[in-house]
N, C-alpha and C. Protein backbone atom coordinates (compact mmCIF):
# COMPACT_ATOMS: atom_id res chain seq x y z
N UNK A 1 21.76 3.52 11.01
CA UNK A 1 20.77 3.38 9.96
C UNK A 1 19.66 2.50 10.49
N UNK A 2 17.96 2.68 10.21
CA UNK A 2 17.18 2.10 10.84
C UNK A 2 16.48 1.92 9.44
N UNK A 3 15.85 0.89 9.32
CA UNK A 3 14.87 0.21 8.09
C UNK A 3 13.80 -0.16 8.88
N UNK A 4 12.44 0.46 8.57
CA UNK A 4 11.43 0.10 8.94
C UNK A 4 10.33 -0.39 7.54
N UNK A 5 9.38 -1.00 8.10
CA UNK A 5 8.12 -1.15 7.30
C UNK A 5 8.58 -2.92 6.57
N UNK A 6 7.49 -3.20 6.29
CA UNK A 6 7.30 -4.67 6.10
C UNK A 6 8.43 -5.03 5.74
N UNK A 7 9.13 -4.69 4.53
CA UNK A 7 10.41 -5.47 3.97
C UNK A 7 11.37 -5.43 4.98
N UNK A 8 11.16 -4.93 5.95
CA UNK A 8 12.84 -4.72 6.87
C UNK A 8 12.83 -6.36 7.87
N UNK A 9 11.44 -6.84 7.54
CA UNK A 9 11.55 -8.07 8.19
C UNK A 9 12.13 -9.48 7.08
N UNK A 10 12.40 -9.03 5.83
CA UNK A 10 12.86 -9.79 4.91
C UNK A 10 14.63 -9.47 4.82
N UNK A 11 15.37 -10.38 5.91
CA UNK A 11 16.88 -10.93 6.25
C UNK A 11 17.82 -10.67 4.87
N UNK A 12 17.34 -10.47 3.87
CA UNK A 12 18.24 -10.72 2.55
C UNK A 12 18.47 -9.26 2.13
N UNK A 13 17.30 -8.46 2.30
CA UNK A 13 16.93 -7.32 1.77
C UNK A 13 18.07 -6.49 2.93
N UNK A 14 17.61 -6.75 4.26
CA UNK A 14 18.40 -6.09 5.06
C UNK A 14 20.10 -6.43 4.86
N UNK A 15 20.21 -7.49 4.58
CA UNK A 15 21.75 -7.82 4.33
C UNK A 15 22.15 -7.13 2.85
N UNK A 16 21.61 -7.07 1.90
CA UNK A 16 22.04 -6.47 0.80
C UNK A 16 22.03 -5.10 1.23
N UNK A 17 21.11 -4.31 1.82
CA UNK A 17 21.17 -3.02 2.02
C UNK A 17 22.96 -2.69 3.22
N UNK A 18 22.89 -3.56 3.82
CA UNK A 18 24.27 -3.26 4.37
C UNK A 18 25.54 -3.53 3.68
N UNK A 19 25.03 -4.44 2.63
CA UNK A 19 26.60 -4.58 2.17
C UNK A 19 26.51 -3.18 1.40
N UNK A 20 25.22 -2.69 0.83
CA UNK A 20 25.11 -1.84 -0.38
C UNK A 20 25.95 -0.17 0.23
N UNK A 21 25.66 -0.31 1.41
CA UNK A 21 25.40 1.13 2.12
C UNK A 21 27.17 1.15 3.32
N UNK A 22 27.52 -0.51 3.69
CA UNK A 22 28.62 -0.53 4.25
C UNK A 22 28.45 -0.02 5.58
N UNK A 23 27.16 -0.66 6.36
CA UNK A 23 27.12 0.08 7.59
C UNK A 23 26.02 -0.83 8.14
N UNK A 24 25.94 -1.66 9.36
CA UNK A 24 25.06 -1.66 10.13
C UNK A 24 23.66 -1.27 9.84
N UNK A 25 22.64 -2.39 9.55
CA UNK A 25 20.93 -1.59 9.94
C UNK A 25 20.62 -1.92 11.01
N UNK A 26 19.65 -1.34 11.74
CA UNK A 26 18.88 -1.65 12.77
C UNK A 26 17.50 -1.81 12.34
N UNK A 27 17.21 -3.03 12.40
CA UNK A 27 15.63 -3.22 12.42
C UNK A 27 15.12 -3.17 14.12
N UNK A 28 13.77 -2.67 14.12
CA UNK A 28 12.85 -2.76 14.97
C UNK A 28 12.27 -4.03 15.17
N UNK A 29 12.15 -4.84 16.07
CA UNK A 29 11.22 -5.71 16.00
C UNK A 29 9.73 -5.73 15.79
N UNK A 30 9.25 -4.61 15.68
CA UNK A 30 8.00 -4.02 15.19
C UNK A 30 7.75 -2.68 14.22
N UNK A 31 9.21 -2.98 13.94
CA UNK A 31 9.19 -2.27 12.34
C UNK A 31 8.36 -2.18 11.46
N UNK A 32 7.75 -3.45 11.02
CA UNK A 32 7.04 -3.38 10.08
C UNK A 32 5.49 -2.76 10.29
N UNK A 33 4.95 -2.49 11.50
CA UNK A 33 4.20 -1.78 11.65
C UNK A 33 3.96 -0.07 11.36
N UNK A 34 5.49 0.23 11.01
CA UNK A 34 5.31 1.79 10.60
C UNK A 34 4.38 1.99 9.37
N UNK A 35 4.32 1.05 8.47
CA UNK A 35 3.23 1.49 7.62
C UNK A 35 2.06 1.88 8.16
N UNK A 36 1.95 0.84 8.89
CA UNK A 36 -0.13 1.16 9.54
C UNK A 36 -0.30 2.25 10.39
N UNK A 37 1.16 2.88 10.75
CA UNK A 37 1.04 4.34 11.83
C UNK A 37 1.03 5.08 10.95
N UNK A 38 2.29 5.55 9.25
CA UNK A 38 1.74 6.46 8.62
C UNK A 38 0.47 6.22 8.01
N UNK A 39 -0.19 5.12 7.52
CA UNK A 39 -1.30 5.23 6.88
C UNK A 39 -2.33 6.55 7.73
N UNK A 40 -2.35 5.52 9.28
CA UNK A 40 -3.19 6.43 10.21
C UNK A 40 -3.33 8.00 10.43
N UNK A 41 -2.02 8.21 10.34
CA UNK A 41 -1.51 9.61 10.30
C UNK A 41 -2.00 10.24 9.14
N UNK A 42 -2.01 10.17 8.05
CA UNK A 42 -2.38 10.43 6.29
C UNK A 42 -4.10 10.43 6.35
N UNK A 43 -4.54 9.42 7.23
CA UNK A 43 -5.96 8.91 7.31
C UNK A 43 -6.91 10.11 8.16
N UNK A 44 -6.02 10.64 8.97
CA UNK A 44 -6.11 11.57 10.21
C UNK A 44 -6.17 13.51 9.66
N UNK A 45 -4.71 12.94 8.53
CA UNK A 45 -5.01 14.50 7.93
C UNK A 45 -5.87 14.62 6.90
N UNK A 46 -6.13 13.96 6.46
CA UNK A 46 -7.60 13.67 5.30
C UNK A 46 -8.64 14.17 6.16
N UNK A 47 -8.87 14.71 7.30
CA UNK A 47 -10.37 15.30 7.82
C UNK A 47 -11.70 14.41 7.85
N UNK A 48 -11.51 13.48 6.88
CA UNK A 48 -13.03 12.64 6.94
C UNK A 48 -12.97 11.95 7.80
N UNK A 49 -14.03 12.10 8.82
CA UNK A 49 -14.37 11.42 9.95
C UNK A 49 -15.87 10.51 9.77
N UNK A 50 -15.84 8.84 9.91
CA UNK A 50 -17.05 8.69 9.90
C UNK A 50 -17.06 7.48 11.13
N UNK A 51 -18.06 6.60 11.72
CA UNK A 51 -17.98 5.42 12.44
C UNK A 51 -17.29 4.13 11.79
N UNK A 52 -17.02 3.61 12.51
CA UNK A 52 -16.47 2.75 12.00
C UNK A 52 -17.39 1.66 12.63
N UNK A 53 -17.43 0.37 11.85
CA UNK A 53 -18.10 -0.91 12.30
C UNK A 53 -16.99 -2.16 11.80
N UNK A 54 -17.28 -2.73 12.68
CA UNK A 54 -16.40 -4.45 12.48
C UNK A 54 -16.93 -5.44 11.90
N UNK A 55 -18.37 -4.84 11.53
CA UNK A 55 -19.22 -6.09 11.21
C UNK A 55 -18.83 -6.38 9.61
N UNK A 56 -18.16 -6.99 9.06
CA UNK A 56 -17.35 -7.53 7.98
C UNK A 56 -17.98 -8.72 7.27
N UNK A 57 -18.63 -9.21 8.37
CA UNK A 57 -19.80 -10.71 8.20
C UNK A 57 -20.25 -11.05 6.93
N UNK A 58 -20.77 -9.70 6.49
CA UNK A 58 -21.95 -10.02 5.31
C UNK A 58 -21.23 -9.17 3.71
N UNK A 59 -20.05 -8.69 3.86
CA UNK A 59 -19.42 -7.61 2.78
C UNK A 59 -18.57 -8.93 2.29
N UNK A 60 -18.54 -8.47 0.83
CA UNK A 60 -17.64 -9.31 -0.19
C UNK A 60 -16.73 -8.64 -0.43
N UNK A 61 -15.88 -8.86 -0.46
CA UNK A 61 -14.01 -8.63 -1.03
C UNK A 61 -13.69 -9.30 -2.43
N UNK A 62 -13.11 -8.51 -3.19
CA UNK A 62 -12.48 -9.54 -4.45
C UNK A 62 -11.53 -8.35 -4.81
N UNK A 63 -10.54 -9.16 -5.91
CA UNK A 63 -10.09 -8.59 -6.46
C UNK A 63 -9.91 -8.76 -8.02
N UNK A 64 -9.76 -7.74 -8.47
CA UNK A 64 -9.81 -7.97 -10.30
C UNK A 64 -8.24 -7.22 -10.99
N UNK A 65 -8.14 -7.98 -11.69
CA UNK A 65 -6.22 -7.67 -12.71
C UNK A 65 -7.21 -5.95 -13.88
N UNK A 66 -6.32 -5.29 -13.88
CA UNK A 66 -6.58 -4.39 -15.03
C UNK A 66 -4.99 -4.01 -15.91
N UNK A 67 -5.34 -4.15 -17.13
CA UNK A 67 -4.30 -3.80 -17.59
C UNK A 67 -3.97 -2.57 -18.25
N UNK A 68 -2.91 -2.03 -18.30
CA UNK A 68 -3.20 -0.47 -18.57
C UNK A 68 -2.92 0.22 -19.75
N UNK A 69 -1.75 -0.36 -20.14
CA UNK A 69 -1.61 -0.29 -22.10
C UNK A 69 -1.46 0.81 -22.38
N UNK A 70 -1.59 2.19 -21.29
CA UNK A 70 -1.41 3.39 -21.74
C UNK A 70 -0.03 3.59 -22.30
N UNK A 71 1.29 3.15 -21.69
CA UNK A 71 2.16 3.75 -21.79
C UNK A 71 3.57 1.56 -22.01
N UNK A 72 4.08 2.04 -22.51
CA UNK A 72 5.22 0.81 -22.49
C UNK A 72 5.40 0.12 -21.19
N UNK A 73 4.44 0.47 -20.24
CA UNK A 73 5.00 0.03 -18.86
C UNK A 73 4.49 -0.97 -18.80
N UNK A 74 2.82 -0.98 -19.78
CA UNK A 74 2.31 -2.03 -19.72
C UNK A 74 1.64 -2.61 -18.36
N UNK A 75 1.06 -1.68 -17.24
CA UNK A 75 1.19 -1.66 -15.74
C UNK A 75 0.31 -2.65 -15.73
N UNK A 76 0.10 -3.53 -14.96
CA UNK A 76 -0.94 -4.69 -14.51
C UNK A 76 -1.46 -3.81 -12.75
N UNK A 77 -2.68 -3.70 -13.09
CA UNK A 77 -3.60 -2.54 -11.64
C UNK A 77 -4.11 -3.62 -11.03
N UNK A 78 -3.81 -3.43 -9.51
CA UNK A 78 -4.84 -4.40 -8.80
C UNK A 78 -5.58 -3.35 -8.49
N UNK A 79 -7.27 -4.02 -8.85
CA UNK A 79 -8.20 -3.31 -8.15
C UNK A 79 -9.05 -4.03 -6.95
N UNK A 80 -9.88 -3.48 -5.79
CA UNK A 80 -10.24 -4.05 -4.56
C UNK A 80 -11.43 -3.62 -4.76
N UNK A 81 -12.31 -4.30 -4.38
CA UNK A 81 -13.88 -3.88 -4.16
C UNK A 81 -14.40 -4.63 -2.96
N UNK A 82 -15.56 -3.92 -2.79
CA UNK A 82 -15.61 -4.11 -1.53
C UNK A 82 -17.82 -3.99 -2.00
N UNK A 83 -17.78 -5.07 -1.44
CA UNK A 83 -19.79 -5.04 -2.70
C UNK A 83 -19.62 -4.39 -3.52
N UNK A 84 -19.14 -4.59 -4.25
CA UNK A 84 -18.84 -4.33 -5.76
C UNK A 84 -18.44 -3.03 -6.34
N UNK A 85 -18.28 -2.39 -5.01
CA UNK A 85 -17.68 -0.94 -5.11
C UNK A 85 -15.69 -0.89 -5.23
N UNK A 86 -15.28 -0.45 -5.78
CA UNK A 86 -14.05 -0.51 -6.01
C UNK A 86 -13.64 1.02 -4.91
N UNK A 87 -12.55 0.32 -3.91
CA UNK A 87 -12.17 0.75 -2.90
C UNK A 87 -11.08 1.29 -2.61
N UNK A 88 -9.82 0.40 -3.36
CA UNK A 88 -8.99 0.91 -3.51
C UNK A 88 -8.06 0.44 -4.79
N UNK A 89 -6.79 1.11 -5.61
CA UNK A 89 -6.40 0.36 -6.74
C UNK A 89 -4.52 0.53 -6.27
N UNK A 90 -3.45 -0.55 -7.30
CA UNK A 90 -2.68 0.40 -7.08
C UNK A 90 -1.57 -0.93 -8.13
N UNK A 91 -0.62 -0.52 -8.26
CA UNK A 91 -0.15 -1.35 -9.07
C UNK A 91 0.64 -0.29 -10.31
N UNK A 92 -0.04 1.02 -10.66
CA UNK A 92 0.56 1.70 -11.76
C UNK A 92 1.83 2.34 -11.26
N UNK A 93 2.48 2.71 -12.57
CA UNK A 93 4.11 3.01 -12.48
C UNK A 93 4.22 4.52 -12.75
N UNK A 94 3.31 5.19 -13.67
CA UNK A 94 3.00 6.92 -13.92
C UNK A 94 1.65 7.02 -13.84
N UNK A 95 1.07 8.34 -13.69
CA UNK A 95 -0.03 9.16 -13.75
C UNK A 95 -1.01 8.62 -14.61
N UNK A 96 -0.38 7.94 -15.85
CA UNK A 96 -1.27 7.04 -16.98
C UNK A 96 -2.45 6.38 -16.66
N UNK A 97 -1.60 5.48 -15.37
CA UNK A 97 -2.20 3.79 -14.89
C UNK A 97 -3.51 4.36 -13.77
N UNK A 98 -3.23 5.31 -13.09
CA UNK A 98 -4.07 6.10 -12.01
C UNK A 98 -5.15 5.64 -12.18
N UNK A 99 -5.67 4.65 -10.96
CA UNK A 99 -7.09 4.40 -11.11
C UNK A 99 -7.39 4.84 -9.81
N UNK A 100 -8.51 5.93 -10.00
CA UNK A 100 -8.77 6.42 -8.36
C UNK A 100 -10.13 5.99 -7.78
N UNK A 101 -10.58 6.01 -6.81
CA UNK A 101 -11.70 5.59 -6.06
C UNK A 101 -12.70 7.15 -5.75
N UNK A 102 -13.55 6.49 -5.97
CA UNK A 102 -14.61 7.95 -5.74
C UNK A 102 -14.65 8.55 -4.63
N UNK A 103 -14.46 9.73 -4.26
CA UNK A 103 -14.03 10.48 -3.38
C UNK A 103 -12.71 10.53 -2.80
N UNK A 104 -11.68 10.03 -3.41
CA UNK A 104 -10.55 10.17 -3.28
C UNK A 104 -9.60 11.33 -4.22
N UNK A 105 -8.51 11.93 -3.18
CA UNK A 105 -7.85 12.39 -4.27
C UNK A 105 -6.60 11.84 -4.46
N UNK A 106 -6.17 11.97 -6.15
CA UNK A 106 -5.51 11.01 -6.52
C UNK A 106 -3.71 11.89 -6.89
């Protein structure tokens, strides 16, 4: 059994999963990097190709709480903006909470 992606570097999680499962995990020591390879991969089959720049210097980041009230879940949304454009969201539990970013599909 192999556990990858950020939590597999959290010792407790991996120990409960073995007592849970009764078997040996193997973490990677760079396990937790499989997220940022599928993102890439997902990023790759999405077709949009544009430049990329590093210059980060002068762009604002924040983040804002939304609450969603649609449904009993009561979801609390983090949303990301990026100059005041909202970039990415995520935090909902059903289809309800879905806050999507423009030009994304959701």
């Amino acid at each position: 059994m192999v556990f990858q992606g950020g939590v597999s570097k959290n010792q407790g999680v991996v120990a409960a999963f073995e007592k849970a499962l009764g078997c040996k995990i193997t973490v990677d020591e760079n396990g937790h990097l499989m997220g940022a390879l599928g993102a890439a991969i997902i990023a790759r089959r999405g077709g949009v190709r544009r430049e990329f720049d590093f210059n980060v210097e002068n762009m604002e980041f924040y983040t804002r709480e939304a609450s969603c009230g649609r449904c009993p879940n009561n979801c609390e949304i983090v949303c990301v903006y990026r100059d005041g454009e909202l970039i990415d969201a995520w935090g909902n539990r059903c289809e309800r909470g879905a806050i999507t970013v423009k030009g994304s599909r959701a």
